[in-house]
Protein backbone atom coordinates (compact mmCIF):
# COMPACT_ATOMS: atom_id res chain seq x y z
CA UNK A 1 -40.80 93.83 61.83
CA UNK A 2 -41.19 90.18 61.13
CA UNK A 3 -39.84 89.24 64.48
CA UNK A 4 -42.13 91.77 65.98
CA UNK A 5 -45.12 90.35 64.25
CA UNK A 6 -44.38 86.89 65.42
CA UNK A 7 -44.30 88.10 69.04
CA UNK A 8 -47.78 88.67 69.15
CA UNK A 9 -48.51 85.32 68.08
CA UNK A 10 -46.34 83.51 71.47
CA UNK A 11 -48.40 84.87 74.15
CA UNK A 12 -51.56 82.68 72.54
CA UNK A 13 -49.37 79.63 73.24
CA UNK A 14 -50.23 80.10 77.45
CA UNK A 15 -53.16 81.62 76.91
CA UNK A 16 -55.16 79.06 74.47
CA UNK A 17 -54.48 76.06 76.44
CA UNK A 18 -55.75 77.58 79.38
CA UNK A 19 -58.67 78.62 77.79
CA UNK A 20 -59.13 75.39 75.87
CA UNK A 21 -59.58 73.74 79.56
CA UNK A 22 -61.82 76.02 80.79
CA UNK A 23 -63.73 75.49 77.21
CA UNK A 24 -63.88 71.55 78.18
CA UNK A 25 -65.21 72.25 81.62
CA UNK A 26 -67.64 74.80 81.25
CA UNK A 27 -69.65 73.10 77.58
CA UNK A 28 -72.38 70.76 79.12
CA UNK A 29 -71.31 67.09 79.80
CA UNK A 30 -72.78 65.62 76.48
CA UNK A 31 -70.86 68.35 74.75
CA UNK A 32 -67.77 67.32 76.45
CA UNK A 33 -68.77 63.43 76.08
CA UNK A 34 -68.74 63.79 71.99
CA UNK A 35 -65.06 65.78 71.82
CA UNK A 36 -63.15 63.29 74.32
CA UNK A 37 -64.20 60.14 72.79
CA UNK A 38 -68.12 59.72 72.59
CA UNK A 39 -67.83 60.42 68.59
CA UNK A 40 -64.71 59.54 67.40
CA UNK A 41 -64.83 62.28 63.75
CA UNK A 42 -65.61 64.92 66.50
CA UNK A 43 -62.85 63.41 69.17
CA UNK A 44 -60.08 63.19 65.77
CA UNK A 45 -61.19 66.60 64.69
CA UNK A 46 -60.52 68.17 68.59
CA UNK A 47 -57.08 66.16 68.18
CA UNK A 48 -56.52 67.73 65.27
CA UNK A 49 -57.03 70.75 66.48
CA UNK A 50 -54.86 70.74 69.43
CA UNK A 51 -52.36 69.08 66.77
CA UNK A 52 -52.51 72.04 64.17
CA UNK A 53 -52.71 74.89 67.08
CA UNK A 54 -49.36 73.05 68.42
CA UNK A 55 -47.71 72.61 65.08
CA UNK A 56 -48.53 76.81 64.32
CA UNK A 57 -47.06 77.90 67.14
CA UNK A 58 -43.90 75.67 67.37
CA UNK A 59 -43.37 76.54 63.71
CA UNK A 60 -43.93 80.69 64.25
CA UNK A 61 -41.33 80.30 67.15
CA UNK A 62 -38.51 78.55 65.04
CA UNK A 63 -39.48 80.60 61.92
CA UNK A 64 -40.08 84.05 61.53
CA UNK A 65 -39.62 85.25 66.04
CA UNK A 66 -35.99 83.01 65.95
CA UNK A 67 -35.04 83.49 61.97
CA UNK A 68 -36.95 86.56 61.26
CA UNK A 69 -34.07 86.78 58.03
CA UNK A 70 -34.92 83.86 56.85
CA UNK A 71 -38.16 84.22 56.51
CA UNK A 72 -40.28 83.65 53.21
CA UNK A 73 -43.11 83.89 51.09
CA UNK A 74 -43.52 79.93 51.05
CA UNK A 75 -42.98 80.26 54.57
CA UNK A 76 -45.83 82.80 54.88
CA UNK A 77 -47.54 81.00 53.17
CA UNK A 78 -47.09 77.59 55.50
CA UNK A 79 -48.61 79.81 58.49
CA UNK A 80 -51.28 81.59 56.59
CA UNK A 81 -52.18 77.85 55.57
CA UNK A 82 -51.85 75.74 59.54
CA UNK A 83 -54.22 78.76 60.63
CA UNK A 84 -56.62 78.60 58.43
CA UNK A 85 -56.71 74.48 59.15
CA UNK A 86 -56.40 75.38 62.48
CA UNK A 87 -59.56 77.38 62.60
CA UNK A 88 -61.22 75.22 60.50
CA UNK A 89 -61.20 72.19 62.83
CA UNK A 90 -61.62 74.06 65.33
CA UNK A 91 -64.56 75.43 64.55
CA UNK A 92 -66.47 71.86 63.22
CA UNK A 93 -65.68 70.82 66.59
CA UNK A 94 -67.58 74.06 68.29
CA UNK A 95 -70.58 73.64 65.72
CA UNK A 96 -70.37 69.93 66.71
CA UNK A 97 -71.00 69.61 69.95
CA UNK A 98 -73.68 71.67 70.57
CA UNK A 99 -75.79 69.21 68.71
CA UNK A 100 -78.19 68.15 69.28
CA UNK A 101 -79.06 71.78 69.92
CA UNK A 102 -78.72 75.13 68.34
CA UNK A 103 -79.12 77.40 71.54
CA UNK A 104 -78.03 74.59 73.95
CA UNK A 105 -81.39 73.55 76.13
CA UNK A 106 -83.55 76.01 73.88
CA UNK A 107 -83.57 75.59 70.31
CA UNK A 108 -82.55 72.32 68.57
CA UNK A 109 -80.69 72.06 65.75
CA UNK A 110 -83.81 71.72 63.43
CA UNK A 111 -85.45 75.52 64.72
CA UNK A 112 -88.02 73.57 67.03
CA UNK A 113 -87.49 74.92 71.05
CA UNK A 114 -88.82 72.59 74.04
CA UNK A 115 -91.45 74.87 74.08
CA UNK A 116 -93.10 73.63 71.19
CA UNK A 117 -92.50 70.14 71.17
CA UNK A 118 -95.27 69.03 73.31
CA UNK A 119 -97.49 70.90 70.67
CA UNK A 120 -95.82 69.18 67.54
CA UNK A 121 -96.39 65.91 69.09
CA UNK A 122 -99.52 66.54 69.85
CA UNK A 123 -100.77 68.30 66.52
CA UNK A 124 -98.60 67.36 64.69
CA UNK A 125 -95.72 69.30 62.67
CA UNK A 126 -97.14 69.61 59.52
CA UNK A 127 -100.17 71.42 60.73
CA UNK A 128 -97.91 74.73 62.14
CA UNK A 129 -95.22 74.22 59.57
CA UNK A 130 -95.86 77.64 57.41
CA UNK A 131 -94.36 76.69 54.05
CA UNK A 132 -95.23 73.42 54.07
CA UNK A 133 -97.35 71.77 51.27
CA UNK A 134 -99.34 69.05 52.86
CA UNK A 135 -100.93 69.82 56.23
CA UNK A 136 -101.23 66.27 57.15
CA UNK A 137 -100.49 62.70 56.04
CA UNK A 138 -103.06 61.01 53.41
CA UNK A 139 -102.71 57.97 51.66
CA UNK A 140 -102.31 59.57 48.68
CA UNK A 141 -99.61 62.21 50.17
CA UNK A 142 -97.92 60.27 52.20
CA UNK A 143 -94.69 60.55 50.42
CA UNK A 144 -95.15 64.30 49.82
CA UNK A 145 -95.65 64.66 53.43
CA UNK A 146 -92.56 62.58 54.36
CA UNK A 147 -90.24 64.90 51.86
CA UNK A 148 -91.33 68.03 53.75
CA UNK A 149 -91.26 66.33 56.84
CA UNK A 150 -87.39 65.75 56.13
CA UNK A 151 -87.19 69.88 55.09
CA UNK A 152 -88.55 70.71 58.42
CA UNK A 153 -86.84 68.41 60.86
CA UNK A 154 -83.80 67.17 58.94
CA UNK A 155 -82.74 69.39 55.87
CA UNK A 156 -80.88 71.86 58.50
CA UNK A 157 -78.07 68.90 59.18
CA UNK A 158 -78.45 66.36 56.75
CA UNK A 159 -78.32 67.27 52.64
CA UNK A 160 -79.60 64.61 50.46
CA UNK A 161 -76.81 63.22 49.10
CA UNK A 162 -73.87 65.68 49.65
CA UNK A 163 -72.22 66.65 52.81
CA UNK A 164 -73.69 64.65 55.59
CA UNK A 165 -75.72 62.64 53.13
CA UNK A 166 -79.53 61.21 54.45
CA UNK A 167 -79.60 58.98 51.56
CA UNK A 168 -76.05 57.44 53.07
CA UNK A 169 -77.22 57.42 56.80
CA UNK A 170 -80.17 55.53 55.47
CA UNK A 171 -78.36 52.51 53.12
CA UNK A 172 -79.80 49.23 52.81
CA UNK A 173 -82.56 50.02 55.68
CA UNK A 174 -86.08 48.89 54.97
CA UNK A 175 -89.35 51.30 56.21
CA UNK A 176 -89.39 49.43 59.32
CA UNK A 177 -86.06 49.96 60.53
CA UNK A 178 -85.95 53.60 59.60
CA UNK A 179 -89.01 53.90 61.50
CA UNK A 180 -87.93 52.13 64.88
CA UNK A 181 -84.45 54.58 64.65
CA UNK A 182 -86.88 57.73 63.74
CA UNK A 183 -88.86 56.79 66.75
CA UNK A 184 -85.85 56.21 69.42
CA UNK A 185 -83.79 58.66 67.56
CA UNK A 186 -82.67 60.64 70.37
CA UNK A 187 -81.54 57.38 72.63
CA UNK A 188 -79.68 55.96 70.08
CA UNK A 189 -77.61 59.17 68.69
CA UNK A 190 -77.17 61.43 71.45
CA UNK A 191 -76.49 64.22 69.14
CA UNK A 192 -79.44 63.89 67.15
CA UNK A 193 -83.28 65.50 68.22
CA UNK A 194 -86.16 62.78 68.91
CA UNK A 195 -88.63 63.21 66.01
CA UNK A 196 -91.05 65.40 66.33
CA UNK A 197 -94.92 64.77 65.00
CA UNK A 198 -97.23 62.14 64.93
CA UNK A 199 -97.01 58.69 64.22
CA UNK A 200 -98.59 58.93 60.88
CA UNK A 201 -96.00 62.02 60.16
CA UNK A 202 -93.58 59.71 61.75
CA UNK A 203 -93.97 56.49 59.33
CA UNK A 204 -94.47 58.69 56.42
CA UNK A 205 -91.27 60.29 56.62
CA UNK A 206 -89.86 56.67 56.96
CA UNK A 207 -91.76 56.01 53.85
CA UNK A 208 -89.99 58.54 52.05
CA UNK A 209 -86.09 58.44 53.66
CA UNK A 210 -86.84 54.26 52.48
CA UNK A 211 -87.49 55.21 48.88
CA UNK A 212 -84.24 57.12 48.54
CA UNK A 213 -81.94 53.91 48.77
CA UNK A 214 -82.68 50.20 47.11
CA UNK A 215 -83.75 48.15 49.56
CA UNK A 216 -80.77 46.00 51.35
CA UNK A 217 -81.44 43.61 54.23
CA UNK A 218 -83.75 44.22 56.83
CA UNK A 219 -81.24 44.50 59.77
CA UNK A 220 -82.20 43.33 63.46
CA UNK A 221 -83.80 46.46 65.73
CA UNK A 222 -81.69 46.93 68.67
CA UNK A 223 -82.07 47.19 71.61
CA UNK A 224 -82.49 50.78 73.06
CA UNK A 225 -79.86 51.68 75.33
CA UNK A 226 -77.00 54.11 75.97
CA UNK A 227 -76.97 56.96 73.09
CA UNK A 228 -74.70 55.17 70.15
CA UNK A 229 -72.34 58.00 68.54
CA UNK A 230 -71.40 58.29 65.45
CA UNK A 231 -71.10 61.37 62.67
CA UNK A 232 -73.24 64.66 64.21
C-alpha cells in the first residue's frame, strides 16, 4: 500500500516540469521578467520552489516507492512537511507575479480596472470611494484624506507595519521624496500601480505615509528610467 501510494506521486515528476515551462511561457513577459531575475525575493522564491518540488520527489522515490518497509511516521511526516513548503512557495510566486494586477490587464491589485482610471484621475478617488470619510483634500483633512487614501489604493498589499510593512518601504524619506516615487510609481516598481487621484490626493497621501516614520535624510530623486524591482 505504501509503495502503491508513492506511485502516484512519480508520474508528477514528467509532468510538472513540463507544465512549469509552459507556465513560464504563457504568464505575460513582466510576469516572467519578476520570477527569472527582475525581483530577486520572487526569482529565490521560484528557485525554491523548483528546489523543494525536486527534493519531494527524489525523497518519495528513495523512501516509501523503493523502501516502502522502511517507511515511518517521521518519515511521513518529512513529506507531509516538503509539500506543504512546496506549495507554499509556490504559490507566493503565482500571487507575485501577477502584480501589479489582480485580473492581469483588468483589475489592479488595489480593485481599480483601466476602466476607471481615467475617471479617478480626473475626479479624483476620494470623490467615488463609497466608505470613505473625506470626499476631498482640505487643509484641515489633509492627513485624514491621505490615511484613506492609503486604505483605498495601498491597504490591499501593503499592512502598516506587519507583513509587507508601508511604514518600512517608507524609512527615512521626507514628503518630497515620497511624493516624486508616488507620482512615478509605476516606472520605478514595475510591479506596483501608478497612483491614482489628483495631485492634491496625491501629496496628501505623501503627507500622511511621511508622518509614519521620523524624518531621515532627504535622499536625491532619481532619475526615471527602467522599472527598479524590488519586494512586490
Amino acid at each position: 500500500m505504501t509503495r502503491y501510494a508513492a506511485t502516484w506521486v512519480l508520474p508528477a515528476a514528467v509532468v510538472l516540469p513540463l507544465a512549469g515551462a509552459w507556465y513560464i511561457l504563457m504568464i505575460p513577459p513582466l510576469a516572467r521578467e519578476l520570477s527569472m531575475g527582475g525581483s530577486p525575493p520572487v526569482t529565490i522564491f521560484a528557485g525554491l520552489s523548483v528546489a523543494f518540488s525536486a527534493v519531494l520527489f527524489l525523497v518519495t522515490f528513495l523512501g516509501p516507492f523503493q523502501r516502502p518497509q522502511a517507511f515511518s511516521l517521521p518519515f511521513a511526516v518529512l513529506l507531509v512537511l516538503l509539500g506543504l513548503g512546496t506549495t507554499a512557495v509556490t504559490e507566493w510566486v503565482r500571487e507575485a507575479v501577477r502584480k501589479p494586477y489582480l485580473i492581469y490587464g483588468y483589475m489592479y491589485s488595489n480593485g481599480i480596472t483601466h476602466a476607471e482610471a481615467d475617471r479617478i484621475d480626473r475626479e479624483g478617488a476620494l470623490k467615488g470611494a463609497r466608505w470613505a470619510s473625506v470626499r476631498e483634500v482640505q487643509p484641515e483633512t489633509r492627513l485624514e484624506a491621505g490615511e484613506e487614501l492609503y486604505r483605498l489604493q495601498c491597504a490591499s498589499c501593503h499592512t502598516r507595519e506587519g507583513f509587507n510593512s508601508i511604514r518600512f518601504a517608507v524609512l527615512g524619506w521626507r514628503e518630497e521624496f515620497i511624493d516624486f516615487q508616488l507620482r512615478y510609481l509605476d516606472e520605478l516598481k514595475g510591479f506596483m500601480p501608478p497612483f491614482f487621484g489628483t495631485v492634491k490626493e496625491r501629496q496628501a497621501l505623501a503627507a500622511w505615509l511621511a508622518g509614519l516614520t521620523p524624518r531621515g535624510r532627504h535622499p536625491a530623486a532619481p532619475k526615471v528610467r527602467d522599472p527598479v524591482w524590488g519586494t512586490p
